[in-house]
C-alpha atoms as a PDB file:
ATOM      1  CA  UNK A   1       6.253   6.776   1.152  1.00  0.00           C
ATOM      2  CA  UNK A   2       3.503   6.154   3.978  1.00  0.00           C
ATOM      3  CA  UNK A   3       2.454   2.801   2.045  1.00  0.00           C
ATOM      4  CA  UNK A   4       6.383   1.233   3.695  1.00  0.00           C
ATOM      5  CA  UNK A   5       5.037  -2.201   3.439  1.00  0.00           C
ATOM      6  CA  UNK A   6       3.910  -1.979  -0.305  1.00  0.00           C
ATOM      7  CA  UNK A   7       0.316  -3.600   0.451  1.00  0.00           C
ATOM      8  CA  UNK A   8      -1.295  -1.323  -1.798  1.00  0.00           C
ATOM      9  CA  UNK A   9      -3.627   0.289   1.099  1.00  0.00           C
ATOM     10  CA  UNK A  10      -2.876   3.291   3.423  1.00  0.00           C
ATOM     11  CA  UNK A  11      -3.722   2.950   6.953  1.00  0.00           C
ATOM     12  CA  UNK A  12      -3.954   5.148   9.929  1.00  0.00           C
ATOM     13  CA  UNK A  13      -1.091   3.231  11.602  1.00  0.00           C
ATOM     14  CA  UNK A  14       1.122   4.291   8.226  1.00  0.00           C
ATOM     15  CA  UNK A  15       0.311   7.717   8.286  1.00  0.00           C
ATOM     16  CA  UNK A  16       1.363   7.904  12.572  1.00  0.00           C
ATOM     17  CA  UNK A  17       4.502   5.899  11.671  1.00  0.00           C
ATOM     18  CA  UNK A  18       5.028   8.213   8.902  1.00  0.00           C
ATOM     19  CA  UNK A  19       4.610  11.441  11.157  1.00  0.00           C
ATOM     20  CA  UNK A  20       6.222   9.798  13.913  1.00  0.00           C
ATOM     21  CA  UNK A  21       5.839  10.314  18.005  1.00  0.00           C
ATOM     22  CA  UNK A  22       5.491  13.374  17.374  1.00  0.00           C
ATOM     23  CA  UNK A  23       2.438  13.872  15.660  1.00  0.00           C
ATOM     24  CA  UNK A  24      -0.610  15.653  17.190  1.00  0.00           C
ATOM     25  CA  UNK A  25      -3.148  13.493  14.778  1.00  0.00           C
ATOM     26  CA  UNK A  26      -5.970  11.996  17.274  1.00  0.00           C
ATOM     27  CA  UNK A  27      -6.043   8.063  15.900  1.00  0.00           C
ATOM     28  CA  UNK A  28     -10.171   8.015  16.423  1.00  0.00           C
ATOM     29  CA  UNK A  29      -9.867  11.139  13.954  1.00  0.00           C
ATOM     30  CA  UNK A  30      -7.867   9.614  11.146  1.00  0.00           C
ATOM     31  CA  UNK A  31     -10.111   6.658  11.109  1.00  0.00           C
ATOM     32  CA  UNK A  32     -12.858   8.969  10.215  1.00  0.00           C
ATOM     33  CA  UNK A  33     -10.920  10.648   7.908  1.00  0.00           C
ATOM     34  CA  UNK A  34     -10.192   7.357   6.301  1.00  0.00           C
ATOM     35  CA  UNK A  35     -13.294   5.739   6.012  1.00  0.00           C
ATOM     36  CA  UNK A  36     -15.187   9.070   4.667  1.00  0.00           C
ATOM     37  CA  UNK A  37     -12.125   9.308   1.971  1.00  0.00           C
ATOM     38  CA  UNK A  38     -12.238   5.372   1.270  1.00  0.00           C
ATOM     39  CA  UNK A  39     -14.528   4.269  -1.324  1.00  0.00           C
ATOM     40  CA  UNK A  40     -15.193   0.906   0.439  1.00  0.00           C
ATOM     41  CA  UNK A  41     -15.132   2.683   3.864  1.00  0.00           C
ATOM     42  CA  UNK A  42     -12.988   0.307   5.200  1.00  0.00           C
ATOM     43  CA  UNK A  43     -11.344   2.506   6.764  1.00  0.00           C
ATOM     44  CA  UNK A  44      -7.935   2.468   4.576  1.00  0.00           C
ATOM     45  CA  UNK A  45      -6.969   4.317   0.898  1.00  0.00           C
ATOM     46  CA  UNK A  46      -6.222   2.562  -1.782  1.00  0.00           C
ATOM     47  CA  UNK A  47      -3.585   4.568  -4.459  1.00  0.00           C
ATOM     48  CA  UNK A  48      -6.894   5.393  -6.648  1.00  0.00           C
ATOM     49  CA  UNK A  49      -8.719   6.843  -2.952  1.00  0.00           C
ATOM     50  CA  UNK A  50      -5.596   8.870  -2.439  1.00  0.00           C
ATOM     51  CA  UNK A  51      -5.583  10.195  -5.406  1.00  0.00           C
ATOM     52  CA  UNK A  52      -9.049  11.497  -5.685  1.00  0.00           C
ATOM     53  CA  UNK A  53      -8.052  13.006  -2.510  1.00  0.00           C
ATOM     54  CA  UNK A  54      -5.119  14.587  -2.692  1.00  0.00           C
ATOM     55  CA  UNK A  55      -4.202  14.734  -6.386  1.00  0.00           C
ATOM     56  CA  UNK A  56      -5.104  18.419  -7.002  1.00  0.00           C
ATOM     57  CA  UNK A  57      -3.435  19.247  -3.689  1.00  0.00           C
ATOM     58  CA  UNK A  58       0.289  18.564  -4.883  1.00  0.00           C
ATOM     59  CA  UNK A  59      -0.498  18.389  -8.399  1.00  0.00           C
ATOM     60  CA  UNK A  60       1.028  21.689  -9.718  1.00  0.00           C
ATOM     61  CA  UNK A  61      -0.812  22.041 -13.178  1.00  0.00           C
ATOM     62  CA  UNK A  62       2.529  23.657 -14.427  1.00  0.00           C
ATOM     63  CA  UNK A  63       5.339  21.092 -13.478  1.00  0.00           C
ATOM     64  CA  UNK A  64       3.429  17.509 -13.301  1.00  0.00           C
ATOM     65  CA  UNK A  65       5.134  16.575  -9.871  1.00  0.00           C
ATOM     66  CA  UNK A  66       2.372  13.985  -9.226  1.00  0.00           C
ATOM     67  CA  UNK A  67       0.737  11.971 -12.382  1.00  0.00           C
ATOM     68  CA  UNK A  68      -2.607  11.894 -10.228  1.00  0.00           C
ATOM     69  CA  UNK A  69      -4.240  10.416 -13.405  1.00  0.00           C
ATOM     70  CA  UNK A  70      -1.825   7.000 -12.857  1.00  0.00           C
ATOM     71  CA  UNK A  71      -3.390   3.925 -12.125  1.00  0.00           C
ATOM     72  CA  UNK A  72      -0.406   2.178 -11.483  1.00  0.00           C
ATOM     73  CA  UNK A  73       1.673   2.211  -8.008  1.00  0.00           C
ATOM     74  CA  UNK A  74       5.597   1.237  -9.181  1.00  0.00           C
ATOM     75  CA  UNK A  75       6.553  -0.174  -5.619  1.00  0.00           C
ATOM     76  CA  UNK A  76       2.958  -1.886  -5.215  1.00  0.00           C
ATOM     77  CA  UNK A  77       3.663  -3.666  -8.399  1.00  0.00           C
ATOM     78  CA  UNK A  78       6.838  -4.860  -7.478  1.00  0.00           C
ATOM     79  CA  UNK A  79       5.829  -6.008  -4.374  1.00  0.00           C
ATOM     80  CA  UNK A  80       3.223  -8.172  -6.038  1.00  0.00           C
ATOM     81  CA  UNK A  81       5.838  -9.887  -8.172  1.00  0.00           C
ATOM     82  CA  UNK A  82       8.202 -10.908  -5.139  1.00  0.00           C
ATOM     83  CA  UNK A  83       5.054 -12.451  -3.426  1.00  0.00           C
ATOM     84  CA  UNK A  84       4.252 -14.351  -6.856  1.00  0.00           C
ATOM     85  CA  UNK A  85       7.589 -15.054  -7.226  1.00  0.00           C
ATOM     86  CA  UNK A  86       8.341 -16.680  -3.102  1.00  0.00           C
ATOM     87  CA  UNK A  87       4.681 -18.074  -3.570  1.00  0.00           C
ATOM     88  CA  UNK A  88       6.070 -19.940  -6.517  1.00  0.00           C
ATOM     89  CA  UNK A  89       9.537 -21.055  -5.662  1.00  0.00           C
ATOM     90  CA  UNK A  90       7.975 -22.472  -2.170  1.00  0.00           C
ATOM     91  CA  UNK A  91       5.333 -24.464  -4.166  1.00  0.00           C
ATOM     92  CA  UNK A  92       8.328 -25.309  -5.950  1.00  0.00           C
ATOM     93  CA  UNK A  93      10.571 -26.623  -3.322  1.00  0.00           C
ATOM     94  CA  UNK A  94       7.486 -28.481  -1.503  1.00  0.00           C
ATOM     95  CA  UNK A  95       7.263 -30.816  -4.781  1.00  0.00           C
ATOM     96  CA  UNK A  96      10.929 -31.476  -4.646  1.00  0.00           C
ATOM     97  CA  UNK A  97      10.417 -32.356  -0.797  1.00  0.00           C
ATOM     98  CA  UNK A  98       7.425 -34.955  -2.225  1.00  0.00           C
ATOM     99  CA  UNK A  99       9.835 -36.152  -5.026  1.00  0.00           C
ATOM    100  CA  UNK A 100      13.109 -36.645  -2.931  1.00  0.00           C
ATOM    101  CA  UNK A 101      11.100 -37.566   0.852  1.00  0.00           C
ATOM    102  CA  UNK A 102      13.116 -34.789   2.467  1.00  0.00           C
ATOM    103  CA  UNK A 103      10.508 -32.983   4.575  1.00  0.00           C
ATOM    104  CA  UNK A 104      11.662 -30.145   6.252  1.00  0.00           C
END
């Protein structure tokens, strides 16, 4: 839910939009947070950063809420495949525009 545009990273403007205007989180803070919890210290999570993080915090041992152990991120996948995908069919439709001389 706070990665919205499926890039596979978490950043400190996802987690305000997440919390909304609302939110008491200082931005300088979250970056620091971020980058000590990033394994690049970049300065954003990856899924395998957030769950080293937080994966024992809402993993309840009892009910398996939250596969921490997953390597794979469903809507991250999927969004990988719809940029292959429109990478594809626009390669596609610029070698019809070669074959046919219709440039756009």
């Amino acid at each position: 839910m706070l990665d919205q545009d499926y890039d596979g990273y978490i950043t400190v403007e996802d987690i305000l939009k997440y919390l909304g205007n609302d939110s008491e989180l200082n931005y300088n803070d979250l970056i620091k947070i971020l980058k000590d919890k990033d394994s690049k210290h970049e300065g954003r999570i990856n899924y395998s950063d957030f769950s080293k993080w937080l994966g024992s915090a809402i993993h309840m041992s009892e009910g398996f809420y939250f596969r921490h152990d997953s390597i794979k991120n469903p809507h991250y996948e999927l969004h990988l495949e719809e940029q292959e995908h429109k990478t594809k069919e626009d390669k596609w439709k610029a070698g019809q525009c070669l074959l046919t001389g219709d440039i756009e």
